[in-house]
N, C-alpha and C. Protein backbone atom coordinates (compact mmCIF):
# COMPACT_ATOMS: atom_id res chain seq x y z
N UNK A 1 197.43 55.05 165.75
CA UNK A 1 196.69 54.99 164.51
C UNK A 1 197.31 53.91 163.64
N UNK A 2 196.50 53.03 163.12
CA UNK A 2 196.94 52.22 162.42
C UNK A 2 197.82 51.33 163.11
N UNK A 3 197.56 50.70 163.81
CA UNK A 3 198.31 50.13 164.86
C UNK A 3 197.27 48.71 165.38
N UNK A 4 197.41 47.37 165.35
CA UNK A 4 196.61 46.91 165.88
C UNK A 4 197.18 46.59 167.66
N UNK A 5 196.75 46.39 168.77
CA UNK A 5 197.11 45.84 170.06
C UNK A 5 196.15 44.95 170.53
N UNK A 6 197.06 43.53 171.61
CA UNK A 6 195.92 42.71 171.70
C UNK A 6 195.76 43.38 173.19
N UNK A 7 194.72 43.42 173.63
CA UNK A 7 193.73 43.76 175.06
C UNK A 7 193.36 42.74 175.28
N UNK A 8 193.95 42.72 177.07
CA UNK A 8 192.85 41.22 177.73
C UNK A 8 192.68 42.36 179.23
N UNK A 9 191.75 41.75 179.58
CA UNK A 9 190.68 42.25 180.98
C UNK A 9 190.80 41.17 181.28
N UNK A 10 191.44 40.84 182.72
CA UNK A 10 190.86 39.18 183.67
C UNK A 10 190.47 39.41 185.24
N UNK A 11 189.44 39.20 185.38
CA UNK A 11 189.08 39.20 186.81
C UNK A 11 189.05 38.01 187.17
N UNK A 12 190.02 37.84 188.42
CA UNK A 12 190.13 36.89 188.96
C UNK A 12 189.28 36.70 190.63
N UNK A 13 188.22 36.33 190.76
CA UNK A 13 187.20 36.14 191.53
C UNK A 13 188.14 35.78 193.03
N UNK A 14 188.83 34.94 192.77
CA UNK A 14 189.69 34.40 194.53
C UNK A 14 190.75 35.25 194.40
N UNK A 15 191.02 35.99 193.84
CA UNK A 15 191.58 36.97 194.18
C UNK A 15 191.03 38.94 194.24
N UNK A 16 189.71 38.40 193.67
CA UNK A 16 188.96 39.73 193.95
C UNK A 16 189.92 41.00 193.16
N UNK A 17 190.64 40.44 192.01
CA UNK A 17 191.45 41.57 191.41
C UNK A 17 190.97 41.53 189.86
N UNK A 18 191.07 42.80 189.48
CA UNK A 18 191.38 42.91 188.18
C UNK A 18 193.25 42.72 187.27
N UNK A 19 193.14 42.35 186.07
CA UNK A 19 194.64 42.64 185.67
C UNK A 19 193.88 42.54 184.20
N UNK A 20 195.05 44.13 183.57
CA UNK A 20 195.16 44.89 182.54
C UNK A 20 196.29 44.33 181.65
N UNK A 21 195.99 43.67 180.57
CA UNK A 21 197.57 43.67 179.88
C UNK A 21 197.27 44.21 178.07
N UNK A 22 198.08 44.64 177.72
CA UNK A 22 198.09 45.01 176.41
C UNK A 22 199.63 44.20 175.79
N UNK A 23 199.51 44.11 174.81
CA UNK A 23 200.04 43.00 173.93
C UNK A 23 200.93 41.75 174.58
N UNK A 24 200.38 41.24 176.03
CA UNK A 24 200.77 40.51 176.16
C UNK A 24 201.68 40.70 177.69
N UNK A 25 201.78 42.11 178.07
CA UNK A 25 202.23 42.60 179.09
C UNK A 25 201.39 43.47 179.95
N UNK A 26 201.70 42.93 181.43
CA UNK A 26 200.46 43.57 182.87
C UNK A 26 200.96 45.03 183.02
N UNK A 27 200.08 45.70 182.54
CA UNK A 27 200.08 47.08 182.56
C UNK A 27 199.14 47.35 183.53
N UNK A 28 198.38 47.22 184.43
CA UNK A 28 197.41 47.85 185.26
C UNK A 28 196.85 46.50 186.49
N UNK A 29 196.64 46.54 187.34
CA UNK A 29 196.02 45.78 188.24
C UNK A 29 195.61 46.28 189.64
N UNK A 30 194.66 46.22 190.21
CA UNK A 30 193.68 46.93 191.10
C UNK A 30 192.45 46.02 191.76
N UNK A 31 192.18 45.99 192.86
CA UNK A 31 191.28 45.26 193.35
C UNK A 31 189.75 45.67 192.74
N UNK A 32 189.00 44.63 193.07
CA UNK A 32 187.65 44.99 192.30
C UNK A 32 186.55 44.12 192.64
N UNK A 33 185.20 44.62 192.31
CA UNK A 33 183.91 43.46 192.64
C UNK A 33 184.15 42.80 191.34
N UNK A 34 182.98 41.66 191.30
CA UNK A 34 183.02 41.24 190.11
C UNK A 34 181.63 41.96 189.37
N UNK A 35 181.74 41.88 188.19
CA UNK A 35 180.54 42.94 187.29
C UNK A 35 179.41 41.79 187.79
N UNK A 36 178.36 41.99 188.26
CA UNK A 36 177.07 41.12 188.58
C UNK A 36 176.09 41.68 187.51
N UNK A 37 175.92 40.42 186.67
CA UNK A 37 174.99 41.35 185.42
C UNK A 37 174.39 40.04 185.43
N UNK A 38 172.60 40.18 185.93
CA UNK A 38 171.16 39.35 185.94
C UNK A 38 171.54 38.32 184.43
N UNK A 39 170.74 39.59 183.20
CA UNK A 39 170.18 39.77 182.39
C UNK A 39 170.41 40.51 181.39
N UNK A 40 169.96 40.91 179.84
CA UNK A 40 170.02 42.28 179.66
C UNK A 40 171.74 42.49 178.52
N UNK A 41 171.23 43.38 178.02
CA UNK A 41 172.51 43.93 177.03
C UNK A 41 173.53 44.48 177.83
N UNK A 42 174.75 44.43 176.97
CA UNK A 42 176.06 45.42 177.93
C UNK A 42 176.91 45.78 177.01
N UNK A 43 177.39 46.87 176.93
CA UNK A 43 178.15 47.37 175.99
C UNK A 43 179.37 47.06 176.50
N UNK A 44 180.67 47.43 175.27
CA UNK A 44 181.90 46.79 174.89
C UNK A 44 182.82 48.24 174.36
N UNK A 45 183.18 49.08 174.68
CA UNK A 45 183.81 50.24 174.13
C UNK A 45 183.30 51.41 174.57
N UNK A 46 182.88 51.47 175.49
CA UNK A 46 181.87 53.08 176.00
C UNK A 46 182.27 53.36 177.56
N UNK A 47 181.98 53.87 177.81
CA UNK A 47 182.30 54.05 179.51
C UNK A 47 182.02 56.07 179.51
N UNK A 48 181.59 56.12 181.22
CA UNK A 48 181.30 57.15 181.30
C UNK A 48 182.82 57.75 181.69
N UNK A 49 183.03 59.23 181.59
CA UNK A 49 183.81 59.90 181.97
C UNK A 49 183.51 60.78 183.23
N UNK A 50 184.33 60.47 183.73
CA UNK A 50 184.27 60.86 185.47
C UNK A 50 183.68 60.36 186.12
N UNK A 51 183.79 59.44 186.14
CA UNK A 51 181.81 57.80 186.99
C UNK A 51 180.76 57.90 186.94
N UNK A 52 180.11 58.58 187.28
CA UNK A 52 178.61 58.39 186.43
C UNK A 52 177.96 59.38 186.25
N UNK A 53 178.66 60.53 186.07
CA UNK A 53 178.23 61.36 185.55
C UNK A 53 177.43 61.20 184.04
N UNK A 54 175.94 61.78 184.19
CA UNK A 54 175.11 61.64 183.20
C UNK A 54 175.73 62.36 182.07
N UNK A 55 175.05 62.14 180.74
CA UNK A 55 175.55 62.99 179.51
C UNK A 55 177.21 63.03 178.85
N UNK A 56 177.99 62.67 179.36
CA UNK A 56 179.59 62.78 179.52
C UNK A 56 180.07 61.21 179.19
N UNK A 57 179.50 60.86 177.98
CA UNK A 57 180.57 59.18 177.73
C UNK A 57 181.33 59.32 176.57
N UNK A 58 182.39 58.53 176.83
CA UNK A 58 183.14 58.57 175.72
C UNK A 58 183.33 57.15 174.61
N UNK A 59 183.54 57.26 173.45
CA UNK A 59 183.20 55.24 172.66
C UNK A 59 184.24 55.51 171.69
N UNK A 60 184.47 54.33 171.88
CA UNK A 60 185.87 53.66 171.45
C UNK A 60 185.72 53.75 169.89
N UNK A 61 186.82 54.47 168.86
CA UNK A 61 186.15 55.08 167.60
C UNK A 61 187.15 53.76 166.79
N UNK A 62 187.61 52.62 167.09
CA UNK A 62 188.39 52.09 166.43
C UNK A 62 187.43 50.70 165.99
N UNK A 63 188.10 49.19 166.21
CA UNK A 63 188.04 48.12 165.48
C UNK A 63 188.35 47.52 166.29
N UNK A 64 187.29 46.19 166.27
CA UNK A 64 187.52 45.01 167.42
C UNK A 64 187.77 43.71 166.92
N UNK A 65 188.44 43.16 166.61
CA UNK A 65 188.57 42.11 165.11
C UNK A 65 188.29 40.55 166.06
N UNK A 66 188.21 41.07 167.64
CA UNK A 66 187.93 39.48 168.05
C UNK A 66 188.17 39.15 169.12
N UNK A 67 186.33 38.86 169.76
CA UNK A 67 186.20 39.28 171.06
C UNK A 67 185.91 38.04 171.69
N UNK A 68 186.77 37.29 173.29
CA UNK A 68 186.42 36.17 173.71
C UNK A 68 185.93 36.43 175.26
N UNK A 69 184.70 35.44 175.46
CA UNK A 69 185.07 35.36 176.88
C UNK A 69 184.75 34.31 177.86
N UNK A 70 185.88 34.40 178.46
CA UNK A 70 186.26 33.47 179.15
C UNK A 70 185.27 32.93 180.72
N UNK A 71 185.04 32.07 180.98
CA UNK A 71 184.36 31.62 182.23
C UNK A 71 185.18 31.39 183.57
N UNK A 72 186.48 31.47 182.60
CA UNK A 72 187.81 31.19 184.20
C UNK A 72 188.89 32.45 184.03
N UNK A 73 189.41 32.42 184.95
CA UNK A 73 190.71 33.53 184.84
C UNK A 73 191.64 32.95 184.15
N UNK A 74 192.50 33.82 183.21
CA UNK A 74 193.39 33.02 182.35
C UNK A 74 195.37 33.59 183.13
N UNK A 75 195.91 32.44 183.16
CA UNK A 75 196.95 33.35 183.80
C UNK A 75 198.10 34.51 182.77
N UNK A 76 199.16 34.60 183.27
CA UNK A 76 199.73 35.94 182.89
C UNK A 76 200.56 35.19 180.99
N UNK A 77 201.01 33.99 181.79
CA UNK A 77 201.49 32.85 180.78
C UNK A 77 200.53 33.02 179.11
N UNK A 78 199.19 32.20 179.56
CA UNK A 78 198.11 32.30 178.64
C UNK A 78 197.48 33.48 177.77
N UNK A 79 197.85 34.70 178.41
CA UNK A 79 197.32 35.75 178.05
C UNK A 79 198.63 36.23 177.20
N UNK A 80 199.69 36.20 177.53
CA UNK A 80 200.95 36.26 176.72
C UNK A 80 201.13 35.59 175.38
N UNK A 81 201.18 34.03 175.79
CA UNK A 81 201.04 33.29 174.46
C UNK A 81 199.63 33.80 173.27
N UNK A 82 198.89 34.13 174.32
CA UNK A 82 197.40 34.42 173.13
C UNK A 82 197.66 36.10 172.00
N UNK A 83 198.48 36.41 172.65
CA UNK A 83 199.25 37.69 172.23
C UNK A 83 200.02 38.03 171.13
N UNK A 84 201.08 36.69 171.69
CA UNK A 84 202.28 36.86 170.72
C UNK A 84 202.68 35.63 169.94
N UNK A 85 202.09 34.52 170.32
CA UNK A 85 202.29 33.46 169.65
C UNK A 85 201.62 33.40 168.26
N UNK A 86 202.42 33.16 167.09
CA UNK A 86 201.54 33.01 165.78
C UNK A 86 200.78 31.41 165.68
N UNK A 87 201.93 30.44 166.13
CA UNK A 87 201.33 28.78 165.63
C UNK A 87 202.01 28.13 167.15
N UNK A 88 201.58 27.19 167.28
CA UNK A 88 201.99 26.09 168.60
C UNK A 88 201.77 24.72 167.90
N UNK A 89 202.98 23.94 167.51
CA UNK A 89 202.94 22.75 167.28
C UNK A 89 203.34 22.08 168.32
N UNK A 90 202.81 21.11 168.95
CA UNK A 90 203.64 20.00 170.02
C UNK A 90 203.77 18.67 169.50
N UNK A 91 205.51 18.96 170.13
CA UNK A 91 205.68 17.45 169.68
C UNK A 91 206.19 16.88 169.95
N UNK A 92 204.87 16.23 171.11
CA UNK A 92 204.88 15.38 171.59
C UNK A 92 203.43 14.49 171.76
N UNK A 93 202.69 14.78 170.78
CA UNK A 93 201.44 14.53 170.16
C UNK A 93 201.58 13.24 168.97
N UNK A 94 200.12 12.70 169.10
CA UNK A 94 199.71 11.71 167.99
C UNK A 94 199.53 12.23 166.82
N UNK A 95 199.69 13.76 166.66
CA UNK A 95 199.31 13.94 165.15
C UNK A 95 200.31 14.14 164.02
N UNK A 96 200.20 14.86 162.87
CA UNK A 96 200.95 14.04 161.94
C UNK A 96 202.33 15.14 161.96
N UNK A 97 202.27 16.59 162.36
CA UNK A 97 203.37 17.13 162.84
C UNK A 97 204.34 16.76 163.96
């Protein structure tokens, strides 16, 4: 409660896996299809309880402050920095930092 955490989901297609990390650390990973979705709406916080059992879902009662998604798998590195990093200056750049 009162707590914010960053969540990333990455399916990585050539590897036919899922990986789970919460603030920046792989907490969960498991093989998987990839979601094949035509067309059509899809929800973001809901899921059934016990697989598809009708009538029985449960939804996420919190706050989503900022949702991306990605077209490639991001690695363990990227998903870390997107986590915990506040600013990234390089310098070794043309700009004025």
């Amino acid at each position: 409660i009162n707590k914010w955490y960053h969540l990333a989901c990455v399916y990585d297609m050539t590897a036919a896996a899922r990986y789970i990390y919460v603030d920046g650390f792989l907490v969960a990973q498991s093989a998987a299809n990839p979601l094949q979705v035509t067309s059509g709406a899809f929800t973001i916080g809901g899921a059934s309880i016990g697989g598809r059992v009708a009538g029985i879902n449960a939804w996420y009662s919190g706050h989503i402050d900022h949702l991306t998604i990605s077209t490639r798998a991001k690695s363990a590195c990227e998903i870390y920095l997107a986590a915990n990093l506040a600013c990234y200056f390089p310098f070794d750049s043309s700009g004025p930092l």
